[in-house]
C-alpha atoms as a PDB file:
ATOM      1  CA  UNK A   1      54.698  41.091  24.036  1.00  0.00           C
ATOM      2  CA  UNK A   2      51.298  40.704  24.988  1.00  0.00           C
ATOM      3  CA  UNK A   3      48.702  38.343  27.329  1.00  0.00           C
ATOM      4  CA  UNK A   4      49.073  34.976  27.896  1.00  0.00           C
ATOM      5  CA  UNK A   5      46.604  32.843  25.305  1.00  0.00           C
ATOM      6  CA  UNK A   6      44.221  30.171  26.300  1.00  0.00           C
ATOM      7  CA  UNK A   7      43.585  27.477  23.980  1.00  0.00           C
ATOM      8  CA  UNK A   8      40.950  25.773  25.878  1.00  0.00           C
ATOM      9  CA  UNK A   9      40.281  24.651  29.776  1.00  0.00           C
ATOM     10  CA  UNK A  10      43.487  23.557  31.396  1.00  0.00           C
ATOM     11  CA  UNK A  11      45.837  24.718  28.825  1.00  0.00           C
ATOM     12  CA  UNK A  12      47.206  28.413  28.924  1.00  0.00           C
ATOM     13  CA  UNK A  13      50.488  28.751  26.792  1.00  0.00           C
ATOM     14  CA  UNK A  14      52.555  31.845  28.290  1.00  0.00           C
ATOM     15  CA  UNK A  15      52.769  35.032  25.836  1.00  0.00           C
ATOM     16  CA  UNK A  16      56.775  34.202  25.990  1.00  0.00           C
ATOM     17  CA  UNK A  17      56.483  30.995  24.336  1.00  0.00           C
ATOM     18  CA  UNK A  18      54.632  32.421  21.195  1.00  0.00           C
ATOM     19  CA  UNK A  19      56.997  33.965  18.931  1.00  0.00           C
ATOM     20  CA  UNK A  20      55.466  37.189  16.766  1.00  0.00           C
ATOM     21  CA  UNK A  21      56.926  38.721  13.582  1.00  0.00           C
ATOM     22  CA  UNK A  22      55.013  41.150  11.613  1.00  0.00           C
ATOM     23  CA  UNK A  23      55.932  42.542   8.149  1.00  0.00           C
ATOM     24  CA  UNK A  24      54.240  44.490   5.424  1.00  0.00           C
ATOM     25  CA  UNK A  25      50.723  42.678   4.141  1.00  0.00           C
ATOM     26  CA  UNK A  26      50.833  43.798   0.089  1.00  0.00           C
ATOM     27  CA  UNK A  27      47.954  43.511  -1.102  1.00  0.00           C
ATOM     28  CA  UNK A  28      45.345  46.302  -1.776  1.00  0.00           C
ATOM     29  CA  UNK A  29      45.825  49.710   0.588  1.00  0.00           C
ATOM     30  CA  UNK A  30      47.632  51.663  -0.960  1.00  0.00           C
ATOM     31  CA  UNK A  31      50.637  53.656   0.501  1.00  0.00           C
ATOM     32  CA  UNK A  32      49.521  52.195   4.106  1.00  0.00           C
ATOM     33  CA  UNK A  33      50.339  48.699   2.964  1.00  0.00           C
ATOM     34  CA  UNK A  34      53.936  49.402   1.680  1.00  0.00           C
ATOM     35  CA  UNK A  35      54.631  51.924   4.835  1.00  0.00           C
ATOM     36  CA  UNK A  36      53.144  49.832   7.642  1.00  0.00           C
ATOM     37  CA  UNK A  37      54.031  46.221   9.095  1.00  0.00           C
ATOM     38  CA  UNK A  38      50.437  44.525   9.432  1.00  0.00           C
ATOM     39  CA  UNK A  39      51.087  41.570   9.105  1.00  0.00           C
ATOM     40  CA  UNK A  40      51.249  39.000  12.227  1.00  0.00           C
ATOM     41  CA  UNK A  41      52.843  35.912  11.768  1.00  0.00           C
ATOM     42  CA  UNK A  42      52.771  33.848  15.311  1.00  0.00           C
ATOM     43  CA  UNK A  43      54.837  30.723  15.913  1.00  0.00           C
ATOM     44  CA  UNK A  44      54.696  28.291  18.563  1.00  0.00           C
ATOM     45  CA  UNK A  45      57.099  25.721  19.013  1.00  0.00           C
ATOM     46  CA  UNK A  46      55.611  22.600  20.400  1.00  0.00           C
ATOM     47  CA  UNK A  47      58.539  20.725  20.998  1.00  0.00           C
ATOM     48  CA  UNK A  48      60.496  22.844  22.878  1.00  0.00           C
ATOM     49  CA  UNK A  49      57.393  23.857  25.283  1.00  0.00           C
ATOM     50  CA  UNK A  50      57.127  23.640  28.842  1.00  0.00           C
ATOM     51  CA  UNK A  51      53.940  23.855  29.187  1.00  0.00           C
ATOM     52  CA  UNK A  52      52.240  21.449  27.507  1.00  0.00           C
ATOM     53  CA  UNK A  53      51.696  18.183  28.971  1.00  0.00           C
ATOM     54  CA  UNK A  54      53.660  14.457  27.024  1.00  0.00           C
ATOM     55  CA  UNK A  55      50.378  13.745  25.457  1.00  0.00           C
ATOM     56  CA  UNK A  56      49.296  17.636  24.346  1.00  0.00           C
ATOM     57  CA  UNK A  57      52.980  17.387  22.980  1.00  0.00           C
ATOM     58  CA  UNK A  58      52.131  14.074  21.156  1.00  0.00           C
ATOM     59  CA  UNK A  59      48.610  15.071  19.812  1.00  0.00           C
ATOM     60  CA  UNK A  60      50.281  18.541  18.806  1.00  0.00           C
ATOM     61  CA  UNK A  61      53.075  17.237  16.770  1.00  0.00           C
ATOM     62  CA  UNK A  62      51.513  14.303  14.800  1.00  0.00           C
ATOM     63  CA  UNK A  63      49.237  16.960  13.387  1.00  0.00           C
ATOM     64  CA  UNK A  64      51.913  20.034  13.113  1.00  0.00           C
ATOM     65  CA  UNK A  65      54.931  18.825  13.267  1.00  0.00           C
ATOM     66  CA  UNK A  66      57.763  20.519  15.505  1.00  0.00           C
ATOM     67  CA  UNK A  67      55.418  24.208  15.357  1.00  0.00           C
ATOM     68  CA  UNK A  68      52.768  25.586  14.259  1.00  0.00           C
ATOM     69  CA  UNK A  69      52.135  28.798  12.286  1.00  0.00           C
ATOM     70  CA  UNK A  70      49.526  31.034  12.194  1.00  0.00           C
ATOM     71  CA  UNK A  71      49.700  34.215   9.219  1.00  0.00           C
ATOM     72  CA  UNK A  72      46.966  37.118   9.261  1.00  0.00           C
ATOM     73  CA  UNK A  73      47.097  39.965   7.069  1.00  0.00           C
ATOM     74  CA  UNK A  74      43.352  40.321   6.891  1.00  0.00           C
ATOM     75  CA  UNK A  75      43.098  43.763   8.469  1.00  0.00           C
ATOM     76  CA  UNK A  76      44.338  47.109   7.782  1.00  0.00           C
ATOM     77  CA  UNK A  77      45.672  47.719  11.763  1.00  0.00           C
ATOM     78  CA  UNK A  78      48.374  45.218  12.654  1.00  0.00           C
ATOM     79  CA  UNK A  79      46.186  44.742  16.419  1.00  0.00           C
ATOM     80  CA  UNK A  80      43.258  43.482  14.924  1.00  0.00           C
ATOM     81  CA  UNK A  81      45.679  41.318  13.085  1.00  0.00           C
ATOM     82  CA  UNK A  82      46.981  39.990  16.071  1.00  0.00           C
ATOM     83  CA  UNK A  83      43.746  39.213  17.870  1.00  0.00           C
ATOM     84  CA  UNK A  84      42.748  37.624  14.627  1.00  0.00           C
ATOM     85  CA  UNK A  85      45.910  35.715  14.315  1.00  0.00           C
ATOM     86  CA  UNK A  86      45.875  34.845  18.090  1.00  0.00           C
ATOM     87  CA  UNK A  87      42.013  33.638  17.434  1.00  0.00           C
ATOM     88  CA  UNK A  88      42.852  31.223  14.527  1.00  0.00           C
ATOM     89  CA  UNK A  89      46.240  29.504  16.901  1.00  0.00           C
ATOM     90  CA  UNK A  90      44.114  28.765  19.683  1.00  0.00           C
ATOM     91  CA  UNK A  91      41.537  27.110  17.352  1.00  0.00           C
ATOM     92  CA  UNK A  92      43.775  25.316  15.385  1.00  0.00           C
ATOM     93  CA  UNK A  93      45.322  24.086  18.877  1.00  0.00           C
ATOM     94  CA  UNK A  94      41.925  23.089  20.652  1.00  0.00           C
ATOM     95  CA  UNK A  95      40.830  21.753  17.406  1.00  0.00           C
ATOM     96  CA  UNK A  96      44.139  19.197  17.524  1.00  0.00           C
ATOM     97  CA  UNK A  97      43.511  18.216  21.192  1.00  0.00           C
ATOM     98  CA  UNK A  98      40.030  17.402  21.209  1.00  0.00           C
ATOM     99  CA  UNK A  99      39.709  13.960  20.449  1.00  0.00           C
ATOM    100  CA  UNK A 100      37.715  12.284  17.363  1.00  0.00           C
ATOM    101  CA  UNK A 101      35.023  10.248  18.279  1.00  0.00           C
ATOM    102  CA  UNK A 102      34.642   7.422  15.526  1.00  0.00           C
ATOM    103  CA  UNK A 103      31.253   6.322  14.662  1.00  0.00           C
ATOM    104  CA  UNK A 104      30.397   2.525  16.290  1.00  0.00           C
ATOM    105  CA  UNK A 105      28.289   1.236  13.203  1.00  0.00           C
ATOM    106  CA  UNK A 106      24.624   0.318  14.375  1.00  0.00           C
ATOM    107  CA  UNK A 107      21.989  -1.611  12.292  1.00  0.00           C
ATOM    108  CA  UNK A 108      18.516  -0.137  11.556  1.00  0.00           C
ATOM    109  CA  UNK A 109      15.681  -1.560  14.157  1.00  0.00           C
ATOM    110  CA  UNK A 110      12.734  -4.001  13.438  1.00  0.00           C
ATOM    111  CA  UNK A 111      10.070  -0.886  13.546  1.00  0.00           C
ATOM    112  CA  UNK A 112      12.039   1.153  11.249  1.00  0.00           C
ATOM    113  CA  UNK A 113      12.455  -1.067   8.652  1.00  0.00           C
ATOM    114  CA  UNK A 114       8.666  -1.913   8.616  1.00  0.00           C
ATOM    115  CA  UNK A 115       8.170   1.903   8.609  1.00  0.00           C
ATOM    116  CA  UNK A 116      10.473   2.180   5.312  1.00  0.00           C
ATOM    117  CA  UNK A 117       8.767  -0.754   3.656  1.00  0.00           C
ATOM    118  CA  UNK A 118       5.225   0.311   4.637  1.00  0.00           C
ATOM    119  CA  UNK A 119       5.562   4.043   3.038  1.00  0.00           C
ATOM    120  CA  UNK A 120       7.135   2.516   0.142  1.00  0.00           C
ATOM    121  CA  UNK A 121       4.149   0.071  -1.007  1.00  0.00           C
ATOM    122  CA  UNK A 122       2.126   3.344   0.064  1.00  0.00           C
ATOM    123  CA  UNK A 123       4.096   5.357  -2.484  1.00  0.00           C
ATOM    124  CA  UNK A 124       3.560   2.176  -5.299  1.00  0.00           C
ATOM    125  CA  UNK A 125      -0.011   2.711  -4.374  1.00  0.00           C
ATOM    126  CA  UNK A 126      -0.719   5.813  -4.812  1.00  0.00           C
ATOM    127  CA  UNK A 127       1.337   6.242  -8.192  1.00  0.00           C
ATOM    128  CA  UNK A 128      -0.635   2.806  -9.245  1.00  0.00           C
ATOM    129  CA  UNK A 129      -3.623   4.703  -8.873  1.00  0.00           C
ATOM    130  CA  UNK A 130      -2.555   7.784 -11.210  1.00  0.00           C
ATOM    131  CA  UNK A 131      -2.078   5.452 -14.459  1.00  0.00           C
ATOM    132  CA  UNK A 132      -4.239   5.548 -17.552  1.00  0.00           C
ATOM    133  CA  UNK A 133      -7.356   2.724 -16.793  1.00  0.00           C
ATOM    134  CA  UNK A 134      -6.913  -0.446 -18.885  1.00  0.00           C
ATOM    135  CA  UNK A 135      -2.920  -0.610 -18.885  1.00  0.00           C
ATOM    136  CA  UNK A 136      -1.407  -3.378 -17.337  1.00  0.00           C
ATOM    137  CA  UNK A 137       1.842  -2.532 -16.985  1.00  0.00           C
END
């Protein structure tokens, strides 16, 4: 079937466990694209995996559900299809494991707000000084 695919640093998910189907890409090519199965369709069922750990499994499913799919038809040669298709599952999987880091709200410091207020009486200033003399608006 083909190599073993790591996702990212202590995850590797055996080439067994990945299931690959490939079938004709339509699209433009001509006779090659009716004749030729270049499309790679790759499947990976997270539920039923041994080698991911409870909370991969957990992380995995709430954003995939039971598998996840990944379709390229990109390419006119069904191996760069499969690297390509290969590529975009172990993205999508790292992507889903790495955690998201919310943003802890902070307030704007003392020196920073004098620094906005400052430029902006600057600013008031220097368009004050561009009006027609003897208008008090």
């Amino acid at each position: 079937m083909g190599d073993d695919l790591p996702v990212r640093a202590g995850l590797v998910i055996p080439a067994a466990e990945i299931d690959e189907r490939f079938s004709a890409s339509g699209g433009p090519g001509g006779q090659h694209a009716n004749k030729t199965a270049t499309r790679v369709e790759l499947r990976f069922d997270i539920a039923g995996s041994p080698s991911l750990s409870e909370y991969q499994r957990k992380r995995l499913t709430e954003r995939f559900g039971d598998e996840v799919r990944v379709v390229a038809d990109d390419e006119r040669s069904q191996l760069r299809n499969r690297s390509l298709a290969r590529q975009r599952l172990a993205a999508r999987m790292a992507n889903a494991l790495t955690p998201v880091r919310h943003r802890r709200p902070t307030r704007p410091t003392k020196g920073s707000k004098t620094r906005r207020l400052q430029a902006k009486r600057q600013r008031g200033e220097t368009k004050q000084t561009r009006r027609r003399p003897g208008t008090d608006d």
